[in-house]
N, C-alpha and C. Protein backbone atom coordinates (compact mmCIF):
# COMPACT_ATOMS: atom_id res chain seq x y z
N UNK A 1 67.55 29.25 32.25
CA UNK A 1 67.69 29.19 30.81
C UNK A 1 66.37 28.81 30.15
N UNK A 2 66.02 27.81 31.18
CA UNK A 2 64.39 27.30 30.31
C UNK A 2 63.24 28.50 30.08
N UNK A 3 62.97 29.40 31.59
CA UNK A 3 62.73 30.49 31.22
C UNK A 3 62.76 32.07 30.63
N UNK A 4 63.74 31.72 29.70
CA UNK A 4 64.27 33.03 28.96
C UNK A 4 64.00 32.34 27.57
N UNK A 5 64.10 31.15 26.90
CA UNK A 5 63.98 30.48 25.83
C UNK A 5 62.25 30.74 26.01
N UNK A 6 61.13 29.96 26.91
CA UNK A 6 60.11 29.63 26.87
C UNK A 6 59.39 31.45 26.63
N UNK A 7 60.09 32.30 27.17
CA UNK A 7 59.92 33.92 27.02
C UNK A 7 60.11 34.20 25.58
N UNK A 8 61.20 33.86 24.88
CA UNK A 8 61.38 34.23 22.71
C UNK A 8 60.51 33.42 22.66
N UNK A 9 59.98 32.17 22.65
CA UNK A 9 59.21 31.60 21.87
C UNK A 9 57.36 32.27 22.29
N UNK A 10 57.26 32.57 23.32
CA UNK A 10 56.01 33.19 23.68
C UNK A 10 55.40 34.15 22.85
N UNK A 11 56.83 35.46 22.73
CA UNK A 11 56.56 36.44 22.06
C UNK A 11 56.27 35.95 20.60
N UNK A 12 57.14 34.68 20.03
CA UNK A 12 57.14 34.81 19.00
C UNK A 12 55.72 34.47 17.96
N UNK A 13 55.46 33.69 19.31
CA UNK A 13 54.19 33.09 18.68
C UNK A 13 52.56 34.08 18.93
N UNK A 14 53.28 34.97 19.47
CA UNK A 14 52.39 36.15 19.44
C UNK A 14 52.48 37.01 18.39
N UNK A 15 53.60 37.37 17.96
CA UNK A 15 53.71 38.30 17.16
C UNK A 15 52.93 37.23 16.01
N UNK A 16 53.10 36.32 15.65
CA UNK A 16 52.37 35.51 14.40
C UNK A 16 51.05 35.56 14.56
N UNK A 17 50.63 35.33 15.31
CA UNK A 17 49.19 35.44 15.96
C UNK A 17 48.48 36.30 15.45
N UNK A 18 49.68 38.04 16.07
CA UNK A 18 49.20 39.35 16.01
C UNK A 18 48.62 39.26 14.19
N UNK A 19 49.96 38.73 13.85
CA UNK A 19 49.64 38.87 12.26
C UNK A 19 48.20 38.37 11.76
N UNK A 20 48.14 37.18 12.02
CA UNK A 20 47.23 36.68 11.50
C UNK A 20 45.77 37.24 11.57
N UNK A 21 45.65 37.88 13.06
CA UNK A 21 44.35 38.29 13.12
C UNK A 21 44.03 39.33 12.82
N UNK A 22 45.12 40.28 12.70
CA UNK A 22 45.30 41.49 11.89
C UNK A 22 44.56 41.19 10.05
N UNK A 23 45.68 40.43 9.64
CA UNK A 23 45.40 40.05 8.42
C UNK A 23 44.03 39.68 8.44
N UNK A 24 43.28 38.82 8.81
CA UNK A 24 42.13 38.15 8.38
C UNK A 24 40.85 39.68 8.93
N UNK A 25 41.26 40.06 10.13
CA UNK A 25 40.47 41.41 10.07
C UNK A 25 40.50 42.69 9.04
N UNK A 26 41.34 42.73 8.28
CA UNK A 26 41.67 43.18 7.10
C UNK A 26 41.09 42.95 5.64
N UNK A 27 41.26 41.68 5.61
CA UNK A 27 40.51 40.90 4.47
C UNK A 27 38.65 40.66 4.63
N UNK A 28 38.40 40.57 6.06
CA UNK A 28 36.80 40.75 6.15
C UNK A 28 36.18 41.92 6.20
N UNK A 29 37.30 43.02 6.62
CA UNK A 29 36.67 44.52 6.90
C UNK A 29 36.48 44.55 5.26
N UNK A 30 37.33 44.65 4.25
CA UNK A 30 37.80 44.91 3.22
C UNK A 30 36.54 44.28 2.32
N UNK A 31 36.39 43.19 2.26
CA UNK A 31 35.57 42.80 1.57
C UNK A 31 34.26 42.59 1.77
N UNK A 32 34.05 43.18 2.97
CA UNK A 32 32.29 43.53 3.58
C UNK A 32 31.88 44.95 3.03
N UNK A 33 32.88 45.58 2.86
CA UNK A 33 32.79 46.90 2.35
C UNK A 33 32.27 47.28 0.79
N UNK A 34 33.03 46.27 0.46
CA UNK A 34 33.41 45.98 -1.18
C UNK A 34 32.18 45.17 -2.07
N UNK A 35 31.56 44.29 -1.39
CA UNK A 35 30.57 43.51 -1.77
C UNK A 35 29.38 44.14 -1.62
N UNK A 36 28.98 44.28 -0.30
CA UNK A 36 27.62 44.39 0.50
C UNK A 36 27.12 46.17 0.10
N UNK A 37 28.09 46.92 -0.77
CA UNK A 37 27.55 48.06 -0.63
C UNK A 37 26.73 48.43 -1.88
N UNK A 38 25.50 48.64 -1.77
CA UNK A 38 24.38 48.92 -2.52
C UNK A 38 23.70 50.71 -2.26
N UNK A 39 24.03 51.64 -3.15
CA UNK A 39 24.12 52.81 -2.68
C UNK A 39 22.71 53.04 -2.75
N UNK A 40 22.99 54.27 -1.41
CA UNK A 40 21.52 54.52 -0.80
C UNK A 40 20.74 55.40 -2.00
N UNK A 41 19.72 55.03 -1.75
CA UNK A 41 18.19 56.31 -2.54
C UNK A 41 17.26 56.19 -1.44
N UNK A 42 16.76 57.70 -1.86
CA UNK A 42 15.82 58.36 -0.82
C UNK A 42 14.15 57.69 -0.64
N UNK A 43 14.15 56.78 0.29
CA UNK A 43 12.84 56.73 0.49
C UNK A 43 12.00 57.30 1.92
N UNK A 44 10.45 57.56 1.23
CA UNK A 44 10.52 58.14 2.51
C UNK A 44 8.82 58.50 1.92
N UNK A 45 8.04 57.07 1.94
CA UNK A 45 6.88 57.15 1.91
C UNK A 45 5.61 56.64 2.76
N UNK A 46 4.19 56.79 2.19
CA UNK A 46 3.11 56.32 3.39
C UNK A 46 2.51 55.31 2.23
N UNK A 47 2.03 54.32 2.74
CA UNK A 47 0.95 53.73 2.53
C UNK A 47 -0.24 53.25 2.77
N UNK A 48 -1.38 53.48 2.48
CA UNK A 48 -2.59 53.42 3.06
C UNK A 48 -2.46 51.16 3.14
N UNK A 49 -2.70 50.84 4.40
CA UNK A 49 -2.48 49.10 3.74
C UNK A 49 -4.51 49.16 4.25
N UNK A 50 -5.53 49.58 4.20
CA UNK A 50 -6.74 49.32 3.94
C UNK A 50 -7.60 49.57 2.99
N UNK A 51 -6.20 49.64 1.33
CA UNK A 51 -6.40 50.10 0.31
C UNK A 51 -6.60 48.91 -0.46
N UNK A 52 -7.79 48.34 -1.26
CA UNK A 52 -7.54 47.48 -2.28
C UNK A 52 -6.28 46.41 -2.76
N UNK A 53 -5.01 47.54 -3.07
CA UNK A 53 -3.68 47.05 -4.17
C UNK A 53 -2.82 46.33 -2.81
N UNK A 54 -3.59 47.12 -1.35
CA UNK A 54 -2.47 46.11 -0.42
C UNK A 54 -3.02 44.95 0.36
N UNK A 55 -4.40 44.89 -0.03
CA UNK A 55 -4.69 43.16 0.39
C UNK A 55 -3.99 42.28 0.32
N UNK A 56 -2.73 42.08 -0.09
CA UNK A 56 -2.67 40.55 -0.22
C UNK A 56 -1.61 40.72 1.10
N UNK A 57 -1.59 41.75 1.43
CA UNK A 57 -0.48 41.69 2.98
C UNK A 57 -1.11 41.46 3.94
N UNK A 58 -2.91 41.19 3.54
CA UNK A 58 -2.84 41.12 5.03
C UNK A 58 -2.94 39.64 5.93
N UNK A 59 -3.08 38.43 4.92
CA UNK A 59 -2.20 37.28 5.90
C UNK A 59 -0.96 37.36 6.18
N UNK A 60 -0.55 36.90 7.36
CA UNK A 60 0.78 36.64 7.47
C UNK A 60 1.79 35.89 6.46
N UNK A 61 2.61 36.43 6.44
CA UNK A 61 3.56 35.49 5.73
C UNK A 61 3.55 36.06 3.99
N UNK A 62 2.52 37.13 4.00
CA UNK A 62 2.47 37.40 2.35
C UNK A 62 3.35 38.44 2.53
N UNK A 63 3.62 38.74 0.84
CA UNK A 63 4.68 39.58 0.39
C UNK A 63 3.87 40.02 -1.09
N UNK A 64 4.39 41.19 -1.21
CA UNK A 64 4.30 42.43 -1.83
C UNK A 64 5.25 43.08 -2.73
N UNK A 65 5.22 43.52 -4.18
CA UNK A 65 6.14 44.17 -4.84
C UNK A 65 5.37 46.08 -4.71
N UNK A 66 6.58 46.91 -4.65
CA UNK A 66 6.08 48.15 -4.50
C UNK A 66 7.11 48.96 -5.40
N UNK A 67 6.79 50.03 -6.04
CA UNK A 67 7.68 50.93 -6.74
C UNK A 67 8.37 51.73 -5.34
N UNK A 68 9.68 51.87 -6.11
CA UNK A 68 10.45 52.63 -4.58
C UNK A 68 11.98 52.12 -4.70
N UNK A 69 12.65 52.86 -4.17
CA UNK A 69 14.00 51.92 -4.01
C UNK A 69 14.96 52.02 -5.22
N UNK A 70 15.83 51.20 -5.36
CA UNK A 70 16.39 51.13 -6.52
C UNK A 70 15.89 50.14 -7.94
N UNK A 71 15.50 49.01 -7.21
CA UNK A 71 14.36 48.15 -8.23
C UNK A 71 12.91 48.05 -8.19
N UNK A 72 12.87 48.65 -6.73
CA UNK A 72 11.76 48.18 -6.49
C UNK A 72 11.56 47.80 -4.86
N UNK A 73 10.42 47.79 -4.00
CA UNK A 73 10.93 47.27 -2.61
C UNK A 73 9.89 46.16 -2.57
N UNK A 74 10.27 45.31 -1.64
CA UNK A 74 9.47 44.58 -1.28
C UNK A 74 9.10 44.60 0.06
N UNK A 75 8.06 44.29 0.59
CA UNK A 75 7.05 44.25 1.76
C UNK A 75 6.74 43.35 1.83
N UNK A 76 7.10 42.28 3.22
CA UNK A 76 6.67 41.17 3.91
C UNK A 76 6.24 41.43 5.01
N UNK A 77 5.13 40.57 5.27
CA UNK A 77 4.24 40.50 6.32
C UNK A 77 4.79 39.65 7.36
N UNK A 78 5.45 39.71 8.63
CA UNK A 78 6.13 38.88 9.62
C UNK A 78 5.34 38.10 10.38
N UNK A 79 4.65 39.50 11.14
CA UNK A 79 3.70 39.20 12.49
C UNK A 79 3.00 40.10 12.13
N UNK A 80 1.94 40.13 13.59
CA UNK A 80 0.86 41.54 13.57
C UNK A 80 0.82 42.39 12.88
N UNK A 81 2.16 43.31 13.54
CA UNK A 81 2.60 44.75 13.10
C UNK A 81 3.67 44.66 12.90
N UNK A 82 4.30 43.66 12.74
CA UNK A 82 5.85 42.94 12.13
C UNK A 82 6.18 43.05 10.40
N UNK A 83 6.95 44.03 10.12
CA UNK A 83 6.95 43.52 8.48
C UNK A 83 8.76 43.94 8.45
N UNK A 84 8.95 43.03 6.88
CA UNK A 84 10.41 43.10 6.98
C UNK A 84 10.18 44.24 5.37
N UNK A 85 10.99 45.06 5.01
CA UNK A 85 10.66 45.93 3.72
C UNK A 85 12.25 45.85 3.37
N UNK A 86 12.99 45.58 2.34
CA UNK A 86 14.11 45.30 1.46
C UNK A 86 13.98 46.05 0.20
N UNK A 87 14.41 46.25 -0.03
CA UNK A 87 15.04 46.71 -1.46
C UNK A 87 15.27 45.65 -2.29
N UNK A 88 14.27 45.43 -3.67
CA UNK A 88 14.87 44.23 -4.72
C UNK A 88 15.63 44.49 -5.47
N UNK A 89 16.54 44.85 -5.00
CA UNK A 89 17.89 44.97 -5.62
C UNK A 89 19.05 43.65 -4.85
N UNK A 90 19.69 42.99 -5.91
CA UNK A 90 19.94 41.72 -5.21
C UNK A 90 21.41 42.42 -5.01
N UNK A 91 21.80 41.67 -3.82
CA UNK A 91 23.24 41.91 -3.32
C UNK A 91 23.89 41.65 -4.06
N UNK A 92 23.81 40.78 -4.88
CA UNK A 92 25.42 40.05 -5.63
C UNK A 92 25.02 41.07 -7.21
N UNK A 93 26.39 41.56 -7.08
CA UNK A 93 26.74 42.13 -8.59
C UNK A 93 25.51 43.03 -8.60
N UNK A 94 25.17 44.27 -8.06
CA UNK A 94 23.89 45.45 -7.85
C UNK A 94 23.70 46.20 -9.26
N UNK A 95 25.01 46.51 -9.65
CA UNK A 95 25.24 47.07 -11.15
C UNK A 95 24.77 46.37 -12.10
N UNK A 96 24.76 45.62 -11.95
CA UNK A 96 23.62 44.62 -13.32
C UNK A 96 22.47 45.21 -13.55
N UNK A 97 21.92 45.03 -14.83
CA UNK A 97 20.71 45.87 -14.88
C UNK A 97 19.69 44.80 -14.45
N UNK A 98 20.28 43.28 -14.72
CA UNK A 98 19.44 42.03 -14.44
C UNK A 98 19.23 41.63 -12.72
N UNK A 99 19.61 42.46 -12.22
CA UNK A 99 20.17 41.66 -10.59
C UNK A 99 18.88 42.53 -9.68
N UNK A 100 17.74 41.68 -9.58
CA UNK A 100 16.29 42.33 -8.70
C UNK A 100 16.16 40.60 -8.46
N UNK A 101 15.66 41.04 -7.05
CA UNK A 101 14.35 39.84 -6.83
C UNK A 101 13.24 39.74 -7.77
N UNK A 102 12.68 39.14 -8.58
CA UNK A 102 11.62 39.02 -9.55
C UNK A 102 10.88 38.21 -9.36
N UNK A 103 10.98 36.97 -7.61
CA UNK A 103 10.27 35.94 -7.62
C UNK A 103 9.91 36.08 -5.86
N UNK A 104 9.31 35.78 -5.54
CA UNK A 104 8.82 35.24 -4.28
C UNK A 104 8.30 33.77 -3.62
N UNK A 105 8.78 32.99 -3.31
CA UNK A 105 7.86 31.76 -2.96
C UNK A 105 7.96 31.42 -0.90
N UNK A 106 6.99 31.55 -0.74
CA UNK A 106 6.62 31.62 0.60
C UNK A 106 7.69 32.40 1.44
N UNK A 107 8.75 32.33 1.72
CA UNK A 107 9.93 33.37 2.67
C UNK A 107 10.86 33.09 1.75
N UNK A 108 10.75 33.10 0.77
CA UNK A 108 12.38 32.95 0.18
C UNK A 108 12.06 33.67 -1.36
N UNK A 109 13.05 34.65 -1.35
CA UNK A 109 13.17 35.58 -2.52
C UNK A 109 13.98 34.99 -3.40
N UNK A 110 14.17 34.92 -4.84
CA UNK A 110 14.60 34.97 -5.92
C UNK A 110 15.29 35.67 -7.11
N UNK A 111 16.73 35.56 -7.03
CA UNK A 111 16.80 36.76 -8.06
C UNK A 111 17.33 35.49 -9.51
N UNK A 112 16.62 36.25 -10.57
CA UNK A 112 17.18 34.67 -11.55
C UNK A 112 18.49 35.34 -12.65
N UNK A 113 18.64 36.47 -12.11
CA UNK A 113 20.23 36.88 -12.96
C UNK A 113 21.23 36.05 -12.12
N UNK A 114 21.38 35.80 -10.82
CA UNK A 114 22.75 34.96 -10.32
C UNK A 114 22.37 34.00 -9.74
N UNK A 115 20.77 33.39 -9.78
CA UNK A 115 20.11 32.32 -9.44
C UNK A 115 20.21 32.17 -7.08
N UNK A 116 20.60 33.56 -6.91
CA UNK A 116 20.44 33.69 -5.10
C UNK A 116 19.69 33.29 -4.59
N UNK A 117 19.33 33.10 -3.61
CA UNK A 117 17.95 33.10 -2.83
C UNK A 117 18.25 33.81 -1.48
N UNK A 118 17.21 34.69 -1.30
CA UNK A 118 17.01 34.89 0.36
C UNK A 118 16.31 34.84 1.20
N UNK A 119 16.55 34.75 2.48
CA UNK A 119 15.57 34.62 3.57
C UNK A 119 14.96 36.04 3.98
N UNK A 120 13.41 35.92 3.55
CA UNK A 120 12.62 37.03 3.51
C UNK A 120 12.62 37.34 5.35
N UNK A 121 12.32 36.38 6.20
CA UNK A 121 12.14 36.44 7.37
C UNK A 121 13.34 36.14 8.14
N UNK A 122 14.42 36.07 7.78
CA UNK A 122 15.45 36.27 8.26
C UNK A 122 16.53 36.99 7.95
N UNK A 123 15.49 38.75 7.61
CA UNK A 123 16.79 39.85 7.83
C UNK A 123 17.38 39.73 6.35
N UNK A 124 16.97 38.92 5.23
CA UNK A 124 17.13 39.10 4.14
C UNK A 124 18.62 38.44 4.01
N UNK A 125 18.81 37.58 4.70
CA UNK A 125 20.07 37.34 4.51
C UNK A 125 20.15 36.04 3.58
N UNK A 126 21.29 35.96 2.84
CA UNK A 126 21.29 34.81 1.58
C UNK A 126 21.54 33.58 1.90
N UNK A 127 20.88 32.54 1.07
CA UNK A 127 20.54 31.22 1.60
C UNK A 127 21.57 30.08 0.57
N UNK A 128 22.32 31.21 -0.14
CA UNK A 128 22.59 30.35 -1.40
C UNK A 128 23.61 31.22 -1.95
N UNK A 129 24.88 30.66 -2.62
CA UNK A 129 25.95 31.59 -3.73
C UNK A 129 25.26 31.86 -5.03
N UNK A 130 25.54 32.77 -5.42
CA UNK A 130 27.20 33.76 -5.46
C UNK A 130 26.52 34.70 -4.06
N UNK A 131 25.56 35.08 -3.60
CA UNK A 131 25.22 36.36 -3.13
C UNK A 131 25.71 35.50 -1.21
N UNK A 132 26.39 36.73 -1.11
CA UNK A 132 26.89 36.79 0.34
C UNK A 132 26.40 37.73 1.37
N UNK A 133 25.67 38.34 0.88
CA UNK A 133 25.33 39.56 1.53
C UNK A 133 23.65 39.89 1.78
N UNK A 134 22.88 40.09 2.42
CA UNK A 134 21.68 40.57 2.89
C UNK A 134 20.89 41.61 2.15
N UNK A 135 19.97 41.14 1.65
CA UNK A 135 19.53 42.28 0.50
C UNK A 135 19.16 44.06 1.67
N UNK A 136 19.27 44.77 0.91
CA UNK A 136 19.17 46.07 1.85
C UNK A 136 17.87 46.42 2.28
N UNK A 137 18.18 46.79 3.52
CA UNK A 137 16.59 46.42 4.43
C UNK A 137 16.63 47.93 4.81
N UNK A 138 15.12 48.48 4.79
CA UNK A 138 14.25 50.20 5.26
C UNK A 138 13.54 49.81 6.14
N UNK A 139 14.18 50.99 6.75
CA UNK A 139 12.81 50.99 8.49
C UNK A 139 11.51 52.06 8.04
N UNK A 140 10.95 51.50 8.71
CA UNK A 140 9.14 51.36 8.77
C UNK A 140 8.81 51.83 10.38
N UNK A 141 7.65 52.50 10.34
CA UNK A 141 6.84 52.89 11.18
C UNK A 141 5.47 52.58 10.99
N UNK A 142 4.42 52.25 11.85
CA UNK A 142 3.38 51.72 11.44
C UNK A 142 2.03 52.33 12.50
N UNK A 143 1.30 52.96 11.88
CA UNK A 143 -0.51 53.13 12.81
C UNK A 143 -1.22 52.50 12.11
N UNK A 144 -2.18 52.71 12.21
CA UNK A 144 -3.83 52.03 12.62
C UNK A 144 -3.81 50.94 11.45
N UNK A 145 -3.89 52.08 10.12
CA UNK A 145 -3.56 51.53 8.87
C UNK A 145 -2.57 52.22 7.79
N UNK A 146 -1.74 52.25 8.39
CA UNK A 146 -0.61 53.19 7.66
C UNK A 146 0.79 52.85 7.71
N UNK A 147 1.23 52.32 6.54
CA UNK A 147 2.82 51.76 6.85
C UNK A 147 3.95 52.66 6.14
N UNK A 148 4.54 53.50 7.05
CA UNK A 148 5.72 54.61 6.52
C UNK A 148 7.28 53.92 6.38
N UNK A 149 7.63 53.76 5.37
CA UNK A 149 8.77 53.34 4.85
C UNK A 149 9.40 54.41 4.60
N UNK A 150 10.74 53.98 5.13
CA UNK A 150 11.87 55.50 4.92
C UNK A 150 13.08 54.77 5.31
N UNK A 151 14.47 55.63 5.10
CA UNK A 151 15.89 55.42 5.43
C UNK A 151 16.41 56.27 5.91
């Protein structure tokens, strides 16, 4: 008897289970979708970086505003041949006409329409509310002196 009782309650507490993780995979699929999506535009350029306008990239750790993108992109200097390139277009609320990074201070970006911050060197991901989401990051290819940004 003990094991036919300890058998309904097994299932039962599975089937709740099932629910739950169902549900909460539901609610994160759902709202990763819903937030984080910042629609794509075509980039797909070169830059000379032993040009004058891109000196200031060439210590480490500097950053760069560039036309491109939806606001604008930005270009950080990581390592060597390391750079992270984002889109200043801030994650939280994209449809705003106010919502760009407009600030930079050493690895941490600024947008002052929802007051965010992000981590320039960490994948752009947000350091601070309302913004939950990772500003949108373009891959790069790089020679001698030439940095190709594209999506």
């Amino acid at each position: 008897m003990f094991k036919i009782s300890f058998l309904f309650n097994s299932i039962a507490y599975m089937k709740i289970y099932s629910f739950y993780i169902l549900f909460f995979w539901f609610l994160l699929t759902s709202c990763d979708s819903q937030n984080c999506h910042i629609e794509d535009t075509y980039v797909n350029f070169n830059i000379d970086l032993s040009l004058p306008e891109y000196s200031e990239l060439i210590p480490l750790g500097n950053s760069i505003f560039i036309e491109g993108g939806h606001a604008g992109i930005i270009i950080y200097h990581l390592g060597k041949n390391d750079y992270r390139i984002y889109d200043r277009k801030c994650s939280y609320e994209p449809s705003l006409e106010c919502s760009y990074i407009d600030s930079i201070n050493s690895t941490i970006a600024f947008c002052n329409c929802c007051s965010s911050a992000f981590s320039l060197n960490q994948e752009g991901h947000p350091l601070n509310s309302p913004a939950l989401c990772p500003l949108k990051k373009y891959s790069y290819s790089i020679t001698e002196e030439s940095l190709h940004i594209f999506n």
